[in-house]
N, C-alpha and C. Protein backbone atom coordinates (compact mmCIF):
# COMPACT_ATOMS: atom_id res chain seq x y z
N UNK A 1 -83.24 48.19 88.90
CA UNK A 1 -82.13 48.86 88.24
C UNK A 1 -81.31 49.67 89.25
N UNK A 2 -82.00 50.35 90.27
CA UNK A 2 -81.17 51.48 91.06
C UNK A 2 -80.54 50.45 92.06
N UNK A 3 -80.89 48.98 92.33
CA UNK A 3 -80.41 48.22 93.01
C UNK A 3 -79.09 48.09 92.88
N UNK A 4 -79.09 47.65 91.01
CA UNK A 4 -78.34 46.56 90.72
C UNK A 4 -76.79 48.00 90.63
N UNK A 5 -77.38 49.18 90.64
CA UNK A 5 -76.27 50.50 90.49
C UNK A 5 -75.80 50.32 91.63
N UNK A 6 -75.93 50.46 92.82
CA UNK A 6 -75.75 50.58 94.22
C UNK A 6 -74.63 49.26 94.21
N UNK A 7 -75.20 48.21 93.94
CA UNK A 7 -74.59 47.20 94.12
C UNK A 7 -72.86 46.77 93.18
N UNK A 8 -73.01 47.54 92.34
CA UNK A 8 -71.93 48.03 90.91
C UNK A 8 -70.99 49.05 91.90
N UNK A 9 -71.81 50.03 92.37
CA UNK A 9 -70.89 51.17 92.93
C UNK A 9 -70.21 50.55 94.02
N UNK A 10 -70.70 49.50 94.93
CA UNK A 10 -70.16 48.77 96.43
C UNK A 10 -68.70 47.94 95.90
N UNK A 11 -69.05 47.44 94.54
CA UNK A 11 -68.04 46.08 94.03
C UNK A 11 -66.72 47.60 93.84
N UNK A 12 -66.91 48.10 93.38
CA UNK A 12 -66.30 48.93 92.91
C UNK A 12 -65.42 49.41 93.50
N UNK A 13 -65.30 50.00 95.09
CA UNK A 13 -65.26 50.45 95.85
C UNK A 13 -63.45 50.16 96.05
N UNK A 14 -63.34 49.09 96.84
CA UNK A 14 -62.10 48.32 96.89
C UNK A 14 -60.96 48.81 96.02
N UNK A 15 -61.33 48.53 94.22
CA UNK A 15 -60.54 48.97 93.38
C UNK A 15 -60.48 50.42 93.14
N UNK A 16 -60.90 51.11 93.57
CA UNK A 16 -60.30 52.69 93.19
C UNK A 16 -59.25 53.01 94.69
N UNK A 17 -59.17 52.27 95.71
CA UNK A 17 -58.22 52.46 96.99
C UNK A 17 -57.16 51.62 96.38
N UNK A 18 -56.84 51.17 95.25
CA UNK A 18 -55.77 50.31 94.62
C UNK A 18 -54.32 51.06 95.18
N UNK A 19 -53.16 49.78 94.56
CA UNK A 19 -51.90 50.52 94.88
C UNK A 19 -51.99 51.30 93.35
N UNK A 20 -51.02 52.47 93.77
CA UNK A 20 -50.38 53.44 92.77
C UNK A 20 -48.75 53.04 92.07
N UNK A 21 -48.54 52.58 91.40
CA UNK A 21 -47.19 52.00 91.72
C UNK A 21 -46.40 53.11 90.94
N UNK A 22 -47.21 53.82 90.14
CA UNK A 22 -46.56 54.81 88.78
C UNK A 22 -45.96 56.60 89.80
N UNK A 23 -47.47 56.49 90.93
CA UNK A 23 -47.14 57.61 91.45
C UNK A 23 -45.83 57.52 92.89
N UNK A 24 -46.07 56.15 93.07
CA UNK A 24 -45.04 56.22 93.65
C UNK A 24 -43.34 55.74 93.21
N UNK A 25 -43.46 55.28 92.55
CA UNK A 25 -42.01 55.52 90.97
C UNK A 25 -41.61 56.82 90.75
N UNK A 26 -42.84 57.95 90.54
CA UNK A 26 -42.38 59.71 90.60
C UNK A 26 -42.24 60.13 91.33
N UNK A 27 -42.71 59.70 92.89
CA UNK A 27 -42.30 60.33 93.89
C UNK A 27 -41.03 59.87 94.44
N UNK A 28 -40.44 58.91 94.29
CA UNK A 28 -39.08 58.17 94.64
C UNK A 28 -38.16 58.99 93.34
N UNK A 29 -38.45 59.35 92.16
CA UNK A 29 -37.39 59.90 91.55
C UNK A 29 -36.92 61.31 92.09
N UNK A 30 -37.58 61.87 93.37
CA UNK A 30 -36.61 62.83 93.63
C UNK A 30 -36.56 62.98 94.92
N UNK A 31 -36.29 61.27 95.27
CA UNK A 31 -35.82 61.10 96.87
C UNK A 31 -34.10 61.37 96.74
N UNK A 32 -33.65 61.68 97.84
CA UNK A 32 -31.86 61.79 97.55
C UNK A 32 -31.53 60.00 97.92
N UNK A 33 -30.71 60.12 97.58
CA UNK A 33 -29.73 59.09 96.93
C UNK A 33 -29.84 57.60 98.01
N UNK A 34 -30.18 58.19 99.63
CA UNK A 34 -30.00 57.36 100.78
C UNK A 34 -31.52 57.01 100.65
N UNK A 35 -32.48 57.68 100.92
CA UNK A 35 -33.67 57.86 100.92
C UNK A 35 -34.44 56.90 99.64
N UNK A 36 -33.71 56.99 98.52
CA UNK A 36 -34.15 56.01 97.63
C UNK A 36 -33.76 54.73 97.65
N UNK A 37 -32.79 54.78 98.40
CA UNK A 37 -31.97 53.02 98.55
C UNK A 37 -33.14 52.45 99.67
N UNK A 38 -33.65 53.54 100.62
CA UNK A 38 -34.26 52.80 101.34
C UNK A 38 -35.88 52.48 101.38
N UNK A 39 -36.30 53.04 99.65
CA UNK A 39 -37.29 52.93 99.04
C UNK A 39 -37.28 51.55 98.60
N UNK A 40 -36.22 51.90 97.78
CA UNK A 40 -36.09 50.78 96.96
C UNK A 40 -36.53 49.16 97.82
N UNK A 41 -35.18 49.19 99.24
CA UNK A 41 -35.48 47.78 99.51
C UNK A 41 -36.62 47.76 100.55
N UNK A 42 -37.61 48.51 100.61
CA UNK A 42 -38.76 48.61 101.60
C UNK A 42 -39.87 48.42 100.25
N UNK A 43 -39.72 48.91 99.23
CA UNK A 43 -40.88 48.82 98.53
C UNK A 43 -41.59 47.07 98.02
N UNK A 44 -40.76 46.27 97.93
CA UNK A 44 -41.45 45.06 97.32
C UNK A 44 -41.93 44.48 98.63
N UNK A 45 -41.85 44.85 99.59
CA UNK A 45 -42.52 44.16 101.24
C UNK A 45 -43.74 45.14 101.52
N UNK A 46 -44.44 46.27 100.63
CA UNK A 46 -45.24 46.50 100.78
C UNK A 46 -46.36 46.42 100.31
N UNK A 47 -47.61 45.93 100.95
CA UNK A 47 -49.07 45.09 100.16
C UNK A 47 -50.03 45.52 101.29
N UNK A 48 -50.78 45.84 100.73
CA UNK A 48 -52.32 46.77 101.43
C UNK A 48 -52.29 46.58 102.52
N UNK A 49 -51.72 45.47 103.01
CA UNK A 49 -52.33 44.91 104.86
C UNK A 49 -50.90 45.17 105.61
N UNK A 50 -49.59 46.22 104.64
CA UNK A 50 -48.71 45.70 105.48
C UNK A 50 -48.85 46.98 106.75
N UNK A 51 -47.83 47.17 107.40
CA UNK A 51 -47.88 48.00 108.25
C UNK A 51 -46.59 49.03 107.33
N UNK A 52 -46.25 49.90 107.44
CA UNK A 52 -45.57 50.74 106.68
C UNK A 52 -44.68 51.02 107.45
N UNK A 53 -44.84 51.60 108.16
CA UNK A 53 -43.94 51.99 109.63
C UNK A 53 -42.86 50.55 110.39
N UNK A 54 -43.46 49.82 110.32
CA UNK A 54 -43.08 48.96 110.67
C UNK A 54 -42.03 47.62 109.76
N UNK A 55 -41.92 48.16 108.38
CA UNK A 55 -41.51 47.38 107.21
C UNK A 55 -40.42 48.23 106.82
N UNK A 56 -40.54 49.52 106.98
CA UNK A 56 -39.64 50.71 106.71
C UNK A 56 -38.35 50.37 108.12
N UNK A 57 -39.29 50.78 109.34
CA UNK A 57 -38.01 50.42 110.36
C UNK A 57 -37.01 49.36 110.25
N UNK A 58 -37.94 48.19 109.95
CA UNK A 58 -36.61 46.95 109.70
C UNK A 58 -35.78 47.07 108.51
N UNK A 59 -36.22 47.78 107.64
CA UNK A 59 -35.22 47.86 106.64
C UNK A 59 -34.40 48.66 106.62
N UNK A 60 -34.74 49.93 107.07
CA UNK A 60 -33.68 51.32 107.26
C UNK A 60 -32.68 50.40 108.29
N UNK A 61 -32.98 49.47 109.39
CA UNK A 61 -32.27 49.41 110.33
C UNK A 61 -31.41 48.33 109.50
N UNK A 62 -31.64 47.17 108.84
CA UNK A 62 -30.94 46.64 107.95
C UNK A 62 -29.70 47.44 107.25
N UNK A 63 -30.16 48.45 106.61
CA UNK A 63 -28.91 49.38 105.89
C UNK A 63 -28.46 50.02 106.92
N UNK A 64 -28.49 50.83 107.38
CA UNK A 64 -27.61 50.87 109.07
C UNK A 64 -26.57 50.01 109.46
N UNK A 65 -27.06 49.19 109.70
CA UNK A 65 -26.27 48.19 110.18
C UNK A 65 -25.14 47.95 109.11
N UNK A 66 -25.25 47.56 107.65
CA UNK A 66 -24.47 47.35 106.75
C UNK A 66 -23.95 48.31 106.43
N UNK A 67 -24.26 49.45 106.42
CA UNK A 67 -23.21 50.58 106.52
C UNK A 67 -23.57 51.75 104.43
N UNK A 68 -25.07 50.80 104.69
CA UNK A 68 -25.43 51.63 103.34
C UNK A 68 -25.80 53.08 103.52
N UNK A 69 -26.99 53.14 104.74
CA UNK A 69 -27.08 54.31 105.23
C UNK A 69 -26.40 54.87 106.41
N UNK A 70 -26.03 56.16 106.66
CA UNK A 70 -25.33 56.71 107.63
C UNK A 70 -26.79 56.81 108.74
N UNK A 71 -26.26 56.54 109.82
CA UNK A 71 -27.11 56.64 111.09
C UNK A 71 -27.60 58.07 111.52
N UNK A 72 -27.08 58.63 111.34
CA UNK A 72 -27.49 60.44 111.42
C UNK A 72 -28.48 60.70 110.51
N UNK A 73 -28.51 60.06 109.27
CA UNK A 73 -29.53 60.57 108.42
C UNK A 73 -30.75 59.25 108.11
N UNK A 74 -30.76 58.33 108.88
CA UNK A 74 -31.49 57.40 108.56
C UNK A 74 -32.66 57.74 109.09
N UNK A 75 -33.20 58.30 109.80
CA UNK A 75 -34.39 59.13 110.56
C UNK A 75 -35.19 59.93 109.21
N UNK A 76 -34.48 60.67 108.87
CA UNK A 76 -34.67 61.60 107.70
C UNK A 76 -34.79 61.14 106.37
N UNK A 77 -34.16 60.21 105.92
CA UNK A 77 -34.10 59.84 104.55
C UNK A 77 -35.62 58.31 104.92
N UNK A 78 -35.36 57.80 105.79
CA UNK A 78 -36.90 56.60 106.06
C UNK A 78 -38.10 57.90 106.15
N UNK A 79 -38.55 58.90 106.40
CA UNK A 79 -39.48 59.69 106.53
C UNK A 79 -39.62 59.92 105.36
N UNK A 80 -39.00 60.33 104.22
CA UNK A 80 -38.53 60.35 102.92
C UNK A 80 -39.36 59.42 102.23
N UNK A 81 -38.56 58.38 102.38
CA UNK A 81 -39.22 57.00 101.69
C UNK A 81 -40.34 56.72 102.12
N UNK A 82 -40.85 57.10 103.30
CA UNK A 82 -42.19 56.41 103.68
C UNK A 82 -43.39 57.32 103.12
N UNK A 83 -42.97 58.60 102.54
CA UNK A 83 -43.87 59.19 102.19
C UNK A 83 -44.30 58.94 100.62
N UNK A 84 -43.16 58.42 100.45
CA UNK A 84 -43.32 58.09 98.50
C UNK A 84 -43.74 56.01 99.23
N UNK A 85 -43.83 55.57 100.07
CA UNK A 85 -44.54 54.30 100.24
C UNK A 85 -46.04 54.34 100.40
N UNK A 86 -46.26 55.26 100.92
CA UNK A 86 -47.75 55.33 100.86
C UNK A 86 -48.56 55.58 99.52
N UNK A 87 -47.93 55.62 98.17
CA UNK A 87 -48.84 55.49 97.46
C UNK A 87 -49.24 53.63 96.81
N UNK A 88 -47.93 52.87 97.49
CA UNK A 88 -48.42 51.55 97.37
C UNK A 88 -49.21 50.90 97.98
N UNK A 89 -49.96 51.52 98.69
CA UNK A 89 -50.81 50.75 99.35
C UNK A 89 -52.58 51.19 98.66
């Protein structure tokens, strides 16, 4: 019996490090306006194995370029977003 617990608690394990998708939905509702655009198109490219840092840069640099985000604040508003990305993982 204390086996078959041990062995219940191991399976288990995996799913409580799940994504959050609800907490990070509340934490994006009070990103400012740049900061959430760059939630928005960084969030569906993120999945447990991605790199965060690295999925965020190409996309902030994407809106940059197109002229969604201003370059002065794209530093600031991706730090933003990456902190409300970490609950998807």
């Amino acid at each position: 019996m204390k086996r078959f617990l041990i062995a219940v608690a191991i399976c288990a394990l995996p799913m409580t490090a799940s994504a959050n998708r609800a907490a990070a939905d509340a934490c994006a509702a009070s990103l400012a306006p740049e900061a959430r655009l760059i939630f928005d198109a960084t969030a569906p490219s993120i999945t447990p194995t991605a790199e965060i840092r690295a999925v965020l840069e190409e996309k902030t640099r994407d809106l940059v370029m197109n002229g969604s985000v201003s370059r002065s604040s794209a530093r600031g508003s991706a730090t933003a977003a990456g902190n409300c990305l970490k609950h998807l993982q």
